[in-house]
Protein backbone atom coordinates (compact mmCIF):
# COMPACT_ATOMS: atom_id res chain seq x y z
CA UNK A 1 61.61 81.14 -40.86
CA UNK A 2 62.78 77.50 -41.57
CA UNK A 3 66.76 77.15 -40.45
CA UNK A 4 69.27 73.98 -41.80
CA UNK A 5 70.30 72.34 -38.87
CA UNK A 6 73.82 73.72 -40.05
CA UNK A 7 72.31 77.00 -40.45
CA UNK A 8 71.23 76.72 -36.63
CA UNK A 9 74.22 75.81 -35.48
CA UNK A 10 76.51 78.85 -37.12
CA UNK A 11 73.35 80.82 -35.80
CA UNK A 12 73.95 79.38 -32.04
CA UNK A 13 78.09 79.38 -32.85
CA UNK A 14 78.35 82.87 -33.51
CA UNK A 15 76.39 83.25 -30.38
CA UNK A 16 78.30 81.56 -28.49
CA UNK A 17 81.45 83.25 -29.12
CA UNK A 18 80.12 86.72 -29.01
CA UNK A 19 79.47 85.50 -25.79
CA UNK A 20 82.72 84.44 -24.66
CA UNK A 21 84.62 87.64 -26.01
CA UNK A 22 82.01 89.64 -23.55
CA UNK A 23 82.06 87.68 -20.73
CA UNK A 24 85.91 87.35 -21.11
CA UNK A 25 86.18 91.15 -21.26
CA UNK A 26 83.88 91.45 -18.09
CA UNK A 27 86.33 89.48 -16.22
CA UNK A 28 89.68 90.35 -17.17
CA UNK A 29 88.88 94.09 -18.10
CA UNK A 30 86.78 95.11 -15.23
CA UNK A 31 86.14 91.89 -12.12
CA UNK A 32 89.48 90.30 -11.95
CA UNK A 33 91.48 93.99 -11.44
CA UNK A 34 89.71 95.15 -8.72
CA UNK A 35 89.49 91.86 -7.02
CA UNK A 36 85.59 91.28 -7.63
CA UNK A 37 83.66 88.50 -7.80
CA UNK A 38 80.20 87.43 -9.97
CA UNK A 39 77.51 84.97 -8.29
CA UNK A 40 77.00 81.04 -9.44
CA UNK A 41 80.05 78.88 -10.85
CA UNK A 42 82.21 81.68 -11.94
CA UNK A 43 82.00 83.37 -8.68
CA UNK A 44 83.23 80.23 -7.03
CA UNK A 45 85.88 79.21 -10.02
CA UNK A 46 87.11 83.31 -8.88
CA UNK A 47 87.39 82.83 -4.99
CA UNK A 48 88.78 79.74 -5.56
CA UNK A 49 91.45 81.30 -7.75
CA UNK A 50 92.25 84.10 -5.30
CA UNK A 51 92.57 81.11 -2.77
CA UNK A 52 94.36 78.74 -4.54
CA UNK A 53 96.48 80.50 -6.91
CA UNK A 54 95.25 78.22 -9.62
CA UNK A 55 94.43 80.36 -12.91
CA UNK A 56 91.29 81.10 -13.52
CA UNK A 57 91.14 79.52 -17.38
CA UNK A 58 91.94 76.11 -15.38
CA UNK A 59 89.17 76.46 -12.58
CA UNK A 60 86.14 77.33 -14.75
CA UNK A 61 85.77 74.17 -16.91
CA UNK A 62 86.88 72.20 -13.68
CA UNK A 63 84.06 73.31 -11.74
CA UNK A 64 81.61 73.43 -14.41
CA UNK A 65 82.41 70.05 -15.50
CA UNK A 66 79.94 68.15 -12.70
CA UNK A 67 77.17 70.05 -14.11
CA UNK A 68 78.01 69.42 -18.33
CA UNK A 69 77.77 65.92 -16.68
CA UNK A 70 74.36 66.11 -14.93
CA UNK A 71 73.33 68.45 -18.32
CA UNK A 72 74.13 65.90 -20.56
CA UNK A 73 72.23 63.03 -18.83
CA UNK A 74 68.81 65.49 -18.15
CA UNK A 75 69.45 67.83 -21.04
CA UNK A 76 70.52 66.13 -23.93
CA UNK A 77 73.71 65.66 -25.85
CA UNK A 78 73.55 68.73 -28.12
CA UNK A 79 73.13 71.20 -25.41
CA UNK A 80 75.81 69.64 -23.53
CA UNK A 81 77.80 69.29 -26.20
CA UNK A 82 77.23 73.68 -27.14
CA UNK A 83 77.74 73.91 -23.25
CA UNK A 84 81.39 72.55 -23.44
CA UNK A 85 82.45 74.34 -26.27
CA UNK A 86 81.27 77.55 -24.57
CA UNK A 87 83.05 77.07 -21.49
CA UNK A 88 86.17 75.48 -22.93
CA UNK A 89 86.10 78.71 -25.21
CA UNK A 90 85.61 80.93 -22.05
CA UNK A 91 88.92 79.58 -20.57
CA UNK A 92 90.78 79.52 -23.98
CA UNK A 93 89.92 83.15 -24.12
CA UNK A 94 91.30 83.90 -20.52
CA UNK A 95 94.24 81.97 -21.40
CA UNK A 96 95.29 83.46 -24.44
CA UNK A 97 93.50 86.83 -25.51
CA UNK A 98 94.75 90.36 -24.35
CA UNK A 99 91.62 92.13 -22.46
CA UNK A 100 92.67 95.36 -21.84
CA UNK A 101 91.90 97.35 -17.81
CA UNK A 102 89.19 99.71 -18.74
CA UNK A 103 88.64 101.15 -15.40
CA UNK A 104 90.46 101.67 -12.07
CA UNK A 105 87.07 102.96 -10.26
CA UNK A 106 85.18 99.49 -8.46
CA UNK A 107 82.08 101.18 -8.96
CA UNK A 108 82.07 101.34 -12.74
CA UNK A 109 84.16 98.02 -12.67
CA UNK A 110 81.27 96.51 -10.97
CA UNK A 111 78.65 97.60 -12.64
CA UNK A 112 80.31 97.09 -16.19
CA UNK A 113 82.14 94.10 -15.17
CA UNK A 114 78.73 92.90 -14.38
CA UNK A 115 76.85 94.60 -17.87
CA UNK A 116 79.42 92.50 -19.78
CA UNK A 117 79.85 89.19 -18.03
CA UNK A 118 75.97 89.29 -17.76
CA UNK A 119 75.88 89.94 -21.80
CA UNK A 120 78.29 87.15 -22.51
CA UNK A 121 76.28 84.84 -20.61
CA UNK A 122 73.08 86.08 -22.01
CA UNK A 123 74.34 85.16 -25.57
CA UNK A 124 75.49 81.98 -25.15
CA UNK A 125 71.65 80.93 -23.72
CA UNK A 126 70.48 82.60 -26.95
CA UNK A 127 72.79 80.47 -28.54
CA UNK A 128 71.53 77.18 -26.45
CA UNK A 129 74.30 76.66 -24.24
CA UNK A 130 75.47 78.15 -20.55
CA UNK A 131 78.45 79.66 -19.71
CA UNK A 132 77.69 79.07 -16.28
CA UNK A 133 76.38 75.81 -14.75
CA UNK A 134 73.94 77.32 -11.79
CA UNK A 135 71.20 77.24 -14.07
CA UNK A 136 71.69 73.28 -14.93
CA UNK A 137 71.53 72.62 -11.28
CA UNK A 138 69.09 75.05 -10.26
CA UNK A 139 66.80 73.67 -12.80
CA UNK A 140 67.27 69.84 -11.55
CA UNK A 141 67.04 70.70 -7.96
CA UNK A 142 63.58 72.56 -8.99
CA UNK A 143 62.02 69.78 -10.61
CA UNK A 144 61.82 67.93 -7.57
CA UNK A 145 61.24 69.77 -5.05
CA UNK A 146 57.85 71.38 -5.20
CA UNK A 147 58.99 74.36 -2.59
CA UNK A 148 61.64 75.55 -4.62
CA UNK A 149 61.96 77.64 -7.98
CA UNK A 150 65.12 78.21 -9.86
CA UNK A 151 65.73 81.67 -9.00
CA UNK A 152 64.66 80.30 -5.67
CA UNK A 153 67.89 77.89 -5.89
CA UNK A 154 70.18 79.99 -7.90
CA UNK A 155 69.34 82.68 -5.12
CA UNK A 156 70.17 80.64 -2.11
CA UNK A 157 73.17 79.99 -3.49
CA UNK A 158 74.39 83.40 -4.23
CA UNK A 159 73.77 84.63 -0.36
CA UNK A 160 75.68 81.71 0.51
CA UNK A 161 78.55 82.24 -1.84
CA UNK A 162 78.58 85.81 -0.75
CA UNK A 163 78.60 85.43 2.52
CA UNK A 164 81.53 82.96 2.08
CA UNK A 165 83.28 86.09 -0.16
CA UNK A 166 82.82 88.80 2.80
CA UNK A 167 85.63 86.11 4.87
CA UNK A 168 87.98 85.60 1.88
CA UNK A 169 87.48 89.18 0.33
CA UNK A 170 86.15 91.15 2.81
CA UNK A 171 83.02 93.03 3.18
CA UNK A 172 83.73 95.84 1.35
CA UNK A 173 85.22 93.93 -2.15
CA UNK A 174 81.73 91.20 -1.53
CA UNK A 175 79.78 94.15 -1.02
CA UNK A 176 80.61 95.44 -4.45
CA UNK A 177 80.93 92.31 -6.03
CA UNK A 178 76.81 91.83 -4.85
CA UNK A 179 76.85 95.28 -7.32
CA UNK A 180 78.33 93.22 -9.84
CA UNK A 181 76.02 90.26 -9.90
CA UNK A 182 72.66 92.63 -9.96
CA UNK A 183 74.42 94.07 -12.97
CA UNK A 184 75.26 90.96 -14.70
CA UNK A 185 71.24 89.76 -13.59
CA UNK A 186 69.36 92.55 -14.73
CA UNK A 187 71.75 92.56 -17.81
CA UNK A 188 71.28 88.46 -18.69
CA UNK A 189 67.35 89.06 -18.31
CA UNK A 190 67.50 91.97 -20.74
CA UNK A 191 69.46 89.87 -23.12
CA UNK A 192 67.16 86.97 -23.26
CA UNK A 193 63.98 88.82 -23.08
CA UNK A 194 61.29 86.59 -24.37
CA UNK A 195 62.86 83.36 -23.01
CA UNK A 196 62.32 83.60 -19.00
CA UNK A 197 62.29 81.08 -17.00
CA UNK A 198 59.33 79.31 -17.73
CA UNK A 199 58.02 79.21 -21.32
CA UNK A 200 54.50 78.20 -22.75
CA UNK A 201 54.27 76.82 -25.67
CA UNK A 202 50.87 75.95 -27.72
CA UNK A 203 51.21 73.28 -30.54
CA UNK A 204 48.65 72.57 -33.20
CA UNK A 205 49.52 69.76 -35.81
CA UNK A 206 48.21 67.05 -37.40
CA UNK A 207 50.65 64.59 -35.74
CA UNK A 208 49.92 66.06 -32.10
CA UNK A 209 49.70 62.72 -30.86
CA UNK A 210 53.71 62.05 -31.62
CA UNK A 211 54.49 65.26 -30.42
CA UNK A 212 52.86 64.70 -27.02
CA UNK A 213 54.79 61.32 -26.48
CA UNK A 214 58.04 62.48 -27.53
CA UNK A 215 57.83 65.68 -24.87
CA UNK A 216 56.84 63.65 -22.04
CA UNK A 217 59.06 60.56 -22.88
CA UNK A 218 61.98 62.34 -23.63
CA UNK A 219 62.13 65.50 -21.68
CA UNK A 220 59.52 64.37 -19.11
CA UNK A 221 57.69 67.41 -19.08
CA UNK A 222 53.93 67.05 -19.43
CA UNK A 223 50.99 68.43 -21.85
CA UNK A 224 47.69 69.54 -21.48
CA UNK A 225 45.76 68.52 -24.91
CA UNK A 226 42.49 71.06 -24.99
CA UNK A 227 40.00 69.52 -27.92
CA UNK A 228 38.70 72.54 -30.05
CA UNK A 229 37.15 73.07 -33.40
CA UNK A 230 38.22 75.04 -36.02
CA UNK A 231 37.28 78.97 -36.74
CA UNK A 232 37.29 78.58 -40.70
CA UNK A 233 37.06 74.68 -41.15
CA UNK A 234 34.86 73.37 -38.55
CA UNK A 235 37.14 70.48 -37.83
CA UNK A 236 37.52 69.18 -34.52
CA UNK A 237 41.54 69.09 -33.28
CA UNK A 238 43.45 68.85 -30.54
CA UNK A 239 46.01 71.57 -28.97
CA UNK A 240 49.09 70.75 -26.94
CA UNK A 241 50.01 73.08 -24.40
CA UNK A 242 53.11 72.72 -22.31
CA UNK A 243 55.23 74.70 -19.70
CA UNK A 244 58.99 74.66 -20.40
CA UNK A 245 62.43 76.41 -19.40
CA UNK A 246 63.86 78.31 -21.63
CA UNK A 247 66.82 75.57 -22.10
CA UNK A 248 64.09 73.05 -22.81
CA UNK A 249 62.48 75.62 -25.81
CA UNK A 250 65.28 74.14 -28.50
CA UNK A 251 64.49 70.97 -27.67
CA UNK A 252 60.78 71.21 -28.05
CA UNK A 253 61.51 72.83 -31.15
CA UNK A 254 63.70 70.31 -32.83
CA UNK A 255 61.07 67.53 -31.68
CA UNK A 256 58.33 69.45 -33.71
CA UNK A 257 60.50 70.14 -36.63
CA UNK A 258 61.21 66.44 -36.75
CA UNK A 259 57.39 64.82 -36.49
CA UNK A 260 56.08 68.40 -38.14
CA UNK A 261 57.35 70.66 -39.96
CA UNK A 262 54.46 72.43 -40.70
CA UNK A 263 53.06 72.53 -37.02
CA UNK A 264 51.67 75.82 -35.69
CA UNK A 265 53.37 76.85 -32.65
CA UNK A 266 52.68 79.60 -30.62
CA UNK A 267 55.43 80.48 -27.63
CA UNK A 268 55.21 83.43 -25.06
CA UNK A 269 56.54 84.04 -21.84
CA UNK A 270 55.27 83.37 -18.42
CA UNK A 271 55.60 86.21 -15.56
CA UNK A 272 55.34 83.33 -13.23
CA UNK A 273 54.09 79.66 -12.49
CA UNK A 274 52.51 78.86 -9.32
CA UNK A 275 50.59 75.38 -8.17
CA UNK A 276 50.06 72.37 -9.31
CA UNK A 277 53.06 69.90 -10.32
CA UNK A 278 55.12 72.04 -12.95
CA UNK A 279 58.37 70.81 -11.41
CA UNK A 280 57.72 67.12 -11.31
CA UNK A 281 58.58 64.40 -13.47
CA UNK A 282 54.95 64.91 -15.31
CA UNK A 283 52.68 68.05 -14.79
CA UNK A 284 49.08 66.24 -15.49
């Protein structure tokens, strides 16, 4: 079904801030009481809160901010722009609303600490925009290096950050907080299901030839075009076919809309993506 573009964007709003009001309750309701952590930027925005003594609605737009930077150059202004709002909403919401302490038992904070900060975070990539800016760089570091996948990245980082959390916390708080981010993973992936990490997409229009240039000129992602002939008509056409991220699939989508509105596009998930150049500057 056709959206407005201001349709869309009370869609991805609402989104958003459902978002922030979970992840916000993960953190001050369940994480920041017992002195637990999550993995990626919010995990180090906490341990450098517990460290500095800075509040924690200051530190999480200051450390995301480097990556709404690099998101806005590779990304594109709109995501960045959702991005912001989400995070600056994130620490508005630590700042000012009353979450109350569910829980005093770590085990259910972790897990539910996790459940909700992994929900909030969930929503706002269902709503276009991150909460957290691991993904941005995990996704950059990705496309070039050919050795590396996201979750490859984003997982590197974690053991590191962790690792780090078992000095400053000690074991038995980073050991529970490691709880906390399988929670908030398995959580995030249940929440987005149907837009892992990489995407296919397969494009038949008219104009395919203006769809292809925009994709590879302005997200630099490349397209196989398969010639085939039409069941009913007989025609001879081409079909794009393209491997994405799932914060590339609004883009893609708003470039059809705008060459094609009546393009026939077919997305489904891929379990996994192996070979070849899928993480360069052009796949073919």
């Amino acid at each position: 079904m056709y959206l407005s573009p201001f349709t869309r964007e009370l869609k991805n709003g609402a989104l958003i801030g459902a978002g922030i009001l979970s992840a916000g309750l993960g953190l001050h309701g369940f994480l920041l009481p017992s002195n637990l952590i999550d993995g990626g930027v919010t995990g180090i925005s906490m341990l450098l809160a517990r460290v500095s003594g800075w509040p924690l609605a200051i530190l999480i737009p200051l450390v995301n901010l480097p990556f709404l930077i690099v998101g806005y150059r590779h990304l594109g202004t709109a995501f960045a722009a959702r991005s912001a709002l989400g995070i600056g909403g994130l620490a508005v919401a630590l700042a000012f609303l009353h979450f109350p302490v569910v829980t005093n038992d770590r085990i259910l904070d972790a897990v539910f600490g996790g459940f909700f900060l992994g929900a909030g975070i969930g929503l706002a990539v269902r709503g276009n925009a991150v909460l957290d800016g691991t993904e941005i760089a995990a996704l950059l570091i990705s496309r070039h290096s050919a050795l590396m996948k996201v979750g490859d990245v984003i997982l590197s980082f974690n053991v590191l950050l962790f690792v780090v959390a078992m000095a400053i916390l000690g074991v038995e708080s980073a050991l529970y907080s490691i709880l906390t981010y399988m929670s908030a993973a398995r959580t995030l992936d249940f929440i987005i299901h149907g837009i892992e990490e990489y995407t296919a997409m397969t494009i038949m229009s008219d104009r395919n030839e203006f769809i292809r240039r925009r994709i590879t000129g302005e997200l630099g992602r490349g397209v196989t075009v398969y010639r085939a002939t039409g069941g009913m008509s007989g025609d001879e056409r081409q079909i794009l076919y393209c491997v994405i991220t799932r914060l590339e699939i609004s883009a893609v989508r708003t470039i059809i809309r705008e060459v094609d509105e009546g393009a026939f596009v077919i997305t489904h998930p891929l379990a996994d993506v192996q070979g070849g150049t899928v993480r360069k500057r052009a796949l073919h």
